[in-house]
Protein backbone atom coordinates (compact mmCIF):
# COMPACT_ATOMS: atom_id res chain seq x y z
CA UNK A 1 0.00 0.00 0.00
CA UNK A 2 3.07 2.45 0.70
CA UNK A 3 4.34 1.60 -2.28
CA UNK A 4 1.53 2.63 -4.42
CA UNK A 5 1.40 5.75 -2.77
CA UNK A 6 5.07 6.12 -3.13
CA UNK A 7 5.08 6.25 -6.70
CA UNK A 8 2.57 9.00 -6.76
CA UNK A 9 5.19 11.56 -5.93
CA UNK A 10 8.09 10.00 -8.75
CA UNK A 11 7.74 11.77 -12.11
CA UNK A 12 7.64 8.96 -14.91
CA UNK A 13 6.97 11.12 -17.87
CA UNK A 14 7.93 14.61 -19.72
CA UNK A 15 4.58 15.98 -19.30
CA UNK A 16 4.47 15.25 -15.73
CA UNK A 17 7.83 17.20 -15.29
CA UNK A 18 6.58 19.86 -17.48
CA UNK A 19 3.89 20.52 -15.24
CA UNK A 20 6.18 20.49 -12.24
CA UNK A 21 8.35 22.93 -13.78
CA UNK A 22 5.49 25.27 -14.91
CA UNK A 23 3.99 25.22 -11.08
CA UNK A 24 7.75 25.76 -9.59
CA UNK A 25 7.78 28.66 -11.96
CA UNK A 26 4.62 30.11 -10.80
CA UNK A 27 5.87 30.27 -7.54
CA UNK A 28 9.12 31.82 -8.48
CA UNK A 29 7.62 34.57 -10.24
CA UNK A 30 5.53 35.30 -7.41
CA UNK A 31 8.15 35.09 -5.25
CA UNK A 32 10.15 37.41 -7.60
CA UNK A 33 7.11 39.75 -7.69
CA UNK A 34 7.05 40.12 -3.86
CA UNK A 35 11.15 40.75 -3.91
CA UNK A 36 10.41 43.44 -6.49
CA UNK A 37 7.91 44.96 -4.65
CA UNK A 38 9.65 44.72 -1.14
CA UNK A 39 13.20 46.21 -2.73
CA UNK A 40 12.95 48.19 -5.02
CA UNK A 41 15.71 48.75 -7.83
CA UNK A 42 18.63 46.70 -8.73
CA UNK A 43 18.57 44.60 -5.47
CA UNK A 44 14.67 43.37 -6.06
CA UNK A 45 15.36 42.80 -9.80
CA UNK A 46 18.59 40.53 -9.36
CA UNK A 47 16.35 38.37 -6.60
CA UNK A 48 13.69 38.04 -9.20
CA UNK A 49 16.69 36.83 -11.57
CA UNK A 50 17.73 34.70 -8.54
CA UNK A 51 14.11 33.36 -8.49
CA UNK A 52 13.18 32.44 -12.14
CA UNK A 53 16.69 31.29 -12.88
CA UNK A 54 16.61 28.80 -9.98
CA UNK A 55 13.82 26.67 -12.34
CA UNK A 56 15.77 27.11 -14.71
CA UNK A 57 18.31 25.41 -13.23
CA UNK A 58 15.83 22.40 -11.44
CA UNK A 59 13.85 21.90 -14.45
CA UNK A 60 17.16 21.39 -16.33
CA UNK A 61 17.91 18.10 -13.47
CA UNK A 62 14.48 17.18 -13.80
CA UNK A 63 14.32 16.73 -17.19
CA UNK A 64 18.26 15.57 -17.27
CA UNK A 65 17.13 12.48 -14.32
CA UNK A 66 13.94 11.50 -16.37
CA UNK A 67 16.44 11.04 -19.78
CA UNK A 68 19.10 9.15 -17.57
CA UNK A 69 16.17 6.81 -15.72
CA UNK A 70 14.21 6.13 -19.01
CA UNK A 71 18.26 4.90 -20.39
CA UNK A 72 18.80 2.91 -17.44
CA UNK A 73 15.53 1.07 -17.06
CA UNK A 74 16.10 0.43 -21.16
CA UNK A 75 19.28 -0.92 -20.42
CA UNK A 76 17.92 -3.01 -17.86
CA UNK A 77 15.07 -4.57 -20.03
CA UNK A 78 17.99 -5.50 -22.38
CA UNK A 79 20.04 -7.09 -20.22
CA UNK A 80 17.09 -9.35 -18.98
CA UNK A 81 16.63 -10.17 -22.46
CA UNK A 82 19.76 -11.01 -22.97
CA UNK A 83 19.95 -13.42 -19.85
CA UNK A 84 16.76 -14.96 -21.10
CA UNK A 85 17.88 -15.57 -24.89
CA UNK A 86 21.09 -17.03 -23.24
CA UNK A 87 18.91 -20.09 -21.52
CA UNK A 88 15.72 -20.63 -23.28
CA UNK A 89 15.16 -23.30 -20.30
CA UNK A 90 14.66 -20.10 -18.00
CA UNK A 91 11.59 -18.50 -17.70
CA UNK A 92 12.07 -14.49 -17.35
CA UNK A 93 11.69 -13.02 -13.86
């Protein structure tokens, strides 16, 4: 039962990850919005940058962790293969 509710939180796709990325940058540029308003000038507009580059930056490792899973899991389901096509007596797992 954990389990299934574990894997409620783990982003499988792109789309899912493009909709994390699009709510952390909602928040940002709120954030960003309330820096701008609280400190005005140069100071409020480089914690705005601060804000809206920090997605940047997540949605970069996001993205990068769902390419490097998706690979891995790939290369797993080949190397079962392979173990099975080696003994056609055994059954895959």
């Amino acid at each position: 039962m954990l389990r299934k509710i574990g894997r409620l939180f783990v982003i499988k796709t792109h789309w899912e990850a493009y909709m994390i990325i699009y709510a952390l940058a909602l928040g940002a540029v709120e954030r960003g919005s309330v820096y701008l308003g609280r400190f005005p000038g140069f100071g409020g507009k480089l914690l705005f940058l601060a804000c809206t580059g920090a997605v940047f930056m997540a949605g970069g490792k996001i993205l990068d962790c769902i390419k490097y899973e998706k690979a891995e899991r790939l290369a797993r389901s080949h190397a079962a293969a392979a173990v099975v096509s080696a003994h056609p007596d055994r059954e895959a797992a």
